[in-house]
C-alpha atoms as a PDB file:
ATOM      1  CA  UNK A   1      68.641 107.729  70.766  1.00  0.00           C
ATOM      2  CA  UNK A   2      71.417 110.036  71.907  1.00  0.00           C
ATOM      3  CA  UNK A   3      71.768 110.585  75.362  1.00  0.00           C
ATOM      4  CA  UNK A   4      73.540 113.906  77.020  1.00  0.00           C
ATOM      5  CA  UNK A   5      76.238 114.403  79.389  1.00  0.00           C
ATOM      6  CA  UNK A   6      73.682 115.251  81.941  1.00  0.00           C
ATOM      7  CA  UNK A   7      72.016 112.288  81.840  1.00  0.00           C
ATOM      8  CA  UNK A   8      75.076 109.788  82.299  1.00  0.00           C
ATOM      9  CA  UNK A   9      76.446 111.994  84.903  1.00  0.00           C
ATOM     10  CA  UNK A  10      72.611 111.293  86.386  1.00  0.00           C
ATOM     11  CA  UNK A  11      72.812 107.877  86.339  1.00  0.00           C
ATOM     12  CA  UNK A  12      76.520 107.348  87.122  1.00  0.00           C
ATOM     13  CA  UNK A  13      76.078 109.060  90.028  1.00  0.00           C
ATOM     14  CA  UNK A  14      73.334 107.130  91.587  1.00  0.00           C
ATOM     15  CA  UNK A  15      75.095 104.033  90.671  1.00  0.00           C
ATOM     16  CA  UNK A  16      77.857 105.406  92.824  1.00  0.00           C
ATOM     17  CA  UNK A  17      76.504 107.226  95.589  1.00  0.00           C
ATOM     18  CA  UNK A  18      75.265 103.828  97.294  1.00  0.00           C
ATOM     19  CA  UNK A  19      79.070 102.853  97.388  1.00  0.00           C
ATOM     20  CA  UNK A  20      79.819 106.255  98.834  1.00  0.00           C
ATOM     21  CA  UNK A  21      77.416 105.374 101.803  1.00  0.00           C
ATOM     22  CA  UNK A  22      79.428 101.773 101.942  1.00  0.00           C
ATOM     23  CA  UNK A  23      82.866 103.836 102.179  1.00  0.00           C
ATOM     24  CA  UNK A  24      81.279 105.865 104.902  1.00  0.00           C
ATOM     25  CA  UNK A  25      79.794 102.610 106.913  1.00  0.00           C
ATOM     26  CA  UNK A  26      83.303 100.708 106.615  1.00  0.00           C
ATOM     27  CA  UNK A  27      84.894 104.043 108.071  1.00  0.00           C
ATOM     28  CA  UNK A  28      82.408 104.222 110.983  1.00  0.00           C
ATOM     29  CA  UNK A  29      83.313 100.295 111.929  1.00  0.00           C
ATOM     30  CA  UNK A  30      87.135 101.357 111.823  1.00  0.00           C
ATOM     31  CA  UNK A  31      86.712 104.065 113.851  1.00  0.00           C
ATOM     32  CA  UNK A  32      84.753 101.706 116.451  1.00  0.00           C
ATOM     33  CA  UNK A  33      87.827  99.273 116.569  1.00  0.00           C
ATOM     34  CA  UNK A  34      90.296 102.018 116.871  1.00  0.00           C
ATOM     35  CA  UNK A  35      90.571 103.879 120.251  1.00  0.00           C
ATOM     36  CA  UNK A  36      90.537 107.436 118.696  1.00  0.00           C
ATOM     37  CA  UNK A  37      89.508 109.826 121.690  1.00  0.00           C
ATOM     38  CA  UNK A  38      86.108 111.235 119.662  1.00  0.00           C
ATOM     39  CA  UNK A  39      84.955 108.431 118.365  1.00  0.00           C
ATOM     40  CA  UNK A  40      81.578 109.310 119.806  1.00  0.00           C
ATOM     41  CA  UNK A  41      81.874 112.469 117.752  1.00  0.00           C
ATOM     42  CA  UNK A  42      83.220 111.069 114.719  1.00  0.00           C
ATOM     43  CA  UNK A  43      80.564 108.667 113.891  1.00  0.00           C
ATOM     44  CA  UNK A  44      78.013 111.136 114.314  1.00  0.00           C
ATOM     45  CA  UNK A  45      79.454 113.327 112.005  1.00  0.00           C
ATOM     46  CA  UNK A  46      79.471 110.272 109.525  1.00  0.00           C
ATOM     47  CA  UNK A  47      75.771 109.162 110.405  1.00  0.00           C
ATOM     48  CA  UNK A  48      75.029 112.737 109.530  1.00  0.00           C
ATOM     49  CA  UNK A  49      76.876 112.605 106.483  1.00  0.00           C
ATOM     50  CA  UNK A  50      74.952 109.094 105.447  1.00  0.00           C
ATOM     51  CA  UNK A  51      72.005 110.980 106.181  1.00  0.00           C
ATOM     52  CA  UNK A  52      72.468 113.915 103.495  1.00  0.00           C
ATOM     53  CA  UNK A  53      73.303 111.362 100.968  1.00  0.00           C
ATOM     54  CA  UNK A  54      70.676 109.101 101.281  1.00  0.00           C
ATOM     55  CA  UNK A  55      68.313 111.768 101.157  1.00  0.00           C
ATOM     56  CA  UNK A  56      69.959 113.069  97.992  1.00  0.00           C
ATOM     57  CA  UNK A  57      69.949 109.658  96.385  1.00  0.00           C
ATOM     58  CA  UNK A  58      65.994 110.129  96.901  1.00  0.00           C
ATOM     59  CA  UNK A  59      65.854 113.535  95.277  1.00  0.00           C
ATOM     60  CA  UNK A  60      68.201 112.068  92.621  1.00  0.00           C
ATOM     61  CA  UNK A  61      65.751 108.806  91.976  1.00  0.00           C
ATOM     62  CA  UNK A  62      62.787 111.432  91.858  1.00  0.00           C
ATOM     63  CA  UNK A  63      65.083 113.216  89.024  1.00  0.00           C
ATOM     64  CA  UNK A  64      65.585 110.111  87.250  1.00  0.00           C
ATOM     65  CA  UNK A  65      61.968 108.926  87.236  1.00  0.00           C
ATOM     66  CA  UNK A  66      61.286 112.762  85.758  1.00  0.00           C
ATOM     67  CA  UNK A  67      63.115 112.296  82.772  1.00  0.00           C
ATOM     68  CA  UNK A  68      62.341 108.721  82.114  1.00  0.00           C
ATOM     69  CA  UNK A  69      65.288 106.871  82.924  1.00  0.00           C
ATOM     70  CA  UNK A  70      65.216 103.394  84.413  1.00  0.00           C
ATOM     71  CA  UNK A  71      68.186 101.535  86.074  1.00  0.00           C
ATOM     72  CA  UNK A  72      67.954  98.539  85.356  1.00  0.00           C
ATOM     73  CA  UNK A  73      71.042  96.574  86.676  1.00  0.00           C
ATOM     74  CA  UNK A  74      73.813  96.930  88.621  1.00  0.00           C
ATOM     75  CA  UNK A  75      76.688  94.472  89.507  1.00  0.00           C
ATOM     76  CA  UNK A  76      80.129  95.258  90.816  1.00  0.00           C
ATOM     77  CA  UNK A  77      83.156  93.224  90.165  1.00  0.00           C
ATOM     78  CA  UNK A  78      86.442  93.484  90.981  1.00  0.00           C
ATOM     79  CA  UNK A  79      87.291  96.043  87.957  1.00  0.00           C
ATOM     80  CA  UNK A  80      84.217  97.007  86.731  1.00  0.00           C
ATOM     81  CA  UNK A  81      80.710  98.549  88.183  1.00  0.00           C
ATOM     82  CA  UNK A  82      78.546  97.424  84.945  1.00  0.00           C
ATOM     83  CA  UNK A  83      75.006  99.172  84.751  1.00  0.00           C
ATOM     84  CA  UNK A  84      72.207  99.008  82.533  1.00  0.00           C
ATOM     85  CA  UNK A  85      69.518 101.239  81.886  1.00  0.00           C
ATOM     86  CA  UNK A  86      67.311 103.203  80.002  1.00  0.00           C
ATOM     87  CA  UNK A  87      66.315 106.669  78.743  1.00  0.00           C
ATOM     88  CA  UNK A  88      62.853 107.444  76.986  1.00  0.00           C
ATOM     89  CA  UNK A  89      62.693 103.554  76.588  1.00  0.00           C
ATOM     90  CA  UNK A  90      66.055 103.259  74.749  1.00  0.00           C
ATOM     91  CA  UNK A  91      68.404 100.673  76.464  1.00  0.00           C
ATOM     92  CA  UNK A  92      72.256 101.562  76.944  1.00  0.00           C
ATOM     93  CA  UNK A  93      74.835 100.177  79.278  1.00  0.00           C
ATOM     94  CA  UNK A  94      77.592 101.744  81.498  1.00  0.00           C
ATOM     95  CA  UNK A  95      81.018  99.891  82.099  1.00  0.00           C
ATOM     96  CA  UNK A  96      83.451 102.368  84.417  1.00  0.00           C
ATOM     97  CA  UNK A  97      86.731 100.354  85.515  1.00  0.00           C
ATOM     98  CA  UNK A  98      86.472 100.428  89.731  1.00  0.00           C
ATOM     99  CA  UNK A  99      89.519 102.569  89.843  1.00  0.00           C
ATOM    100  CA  UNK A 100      87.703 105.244  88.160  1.00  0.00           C
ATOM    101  CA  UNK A 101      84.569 104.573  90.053  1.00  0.00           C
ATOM    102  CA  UNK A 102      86.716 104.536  93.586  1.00  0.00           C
ATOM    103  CA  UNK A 103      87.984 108.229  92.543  1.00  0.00           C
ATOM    104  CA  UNK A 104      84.660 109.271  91.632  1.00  0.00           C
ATOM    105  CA  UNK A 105      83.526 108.060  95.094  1.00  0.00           C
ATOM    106  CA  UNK A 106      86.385 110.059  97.096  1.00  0.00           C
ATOM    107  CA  UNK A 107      85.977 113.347  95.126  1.00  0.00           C
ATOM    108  CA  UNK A 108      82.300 112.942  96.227  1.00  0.00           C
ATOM    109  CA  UNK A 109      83.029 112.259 100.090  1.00  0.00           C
ATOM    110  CA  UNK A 110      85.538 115.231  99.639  1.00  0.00           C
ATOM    111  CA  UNK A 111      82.638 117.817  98.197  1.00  0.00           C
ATOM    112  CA  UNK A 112      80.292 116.545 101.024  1.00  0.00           C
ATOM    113  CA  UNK A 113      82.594 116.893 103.533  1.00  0.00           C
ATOM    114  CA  UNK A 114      83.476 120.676 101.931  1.00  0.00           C
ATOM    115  CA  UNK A 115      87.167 118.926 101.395  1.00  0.00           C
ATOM    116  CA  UNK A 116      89.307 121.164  98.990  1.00  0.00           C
ATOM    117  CA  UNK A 117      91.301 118.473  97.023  1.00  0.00           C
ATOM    118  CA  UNK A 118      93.294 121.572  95.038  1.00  0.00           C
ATOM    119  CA  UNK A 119      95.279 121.993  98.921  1.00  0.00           C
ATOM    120  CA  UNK A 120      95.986 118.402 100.155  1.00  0.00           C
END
């Protein structure tokens, strides 16, 4: 069965949002080992952050469940984020190279953080 553009932007993107909350969590223990001035203020602003996307990774797995689509497995490597799933019962899999996945990841801290990439 054909699947649309909708759906694997559905389930690529909560097969990447947990790695956006990693990216955020590594940031947070940098900032503790660094002696920036608002570090107090920093890592709030990133708990907050973690916050909104965990509770859109929710919403999104309520989405997923809506239209029938099942992850089934995940497993990073070194190049590849390989997922498996299904829609309506069909099976398909998903192999993005890292690099890829790593861009998608920072284009979705920038639009959470309301980041225009068009101006850096």
């Amino acid at each position: 069965m054909k699947q649309s553009a909708e759906e694997l932007e559905l389930v690529k993107k909560y097969a990447e949002m947990p790695l956006l909350l990693d990216v955020i969590e590594e940031d947070k223990k940098r900032i503790d080992e660094s002696s920036v001035i608002l570090k107090k203020e920093l890592k709030s602003y990133l708990s907050a952050l973690q916050d909104r996307i965990t509770a859109d990774i929710y919403e999104l797995k309520k989405t997923l469940r809506d239209r029938d689509i099942k992850i089934i497995e995940q497993k990073r490597t070194k190049d590849n984020l390989f997922i498996s799933y299904s829609i309506r019962k069909y099976q398909h899999q998903m192999n993005p190279l890292m690099s890829r996945v790593r861009t998608d990841v920072l284009v979705m801290l920038a639009d959470y953080m309301k980041i225009d990439l068009t101006k850096t």
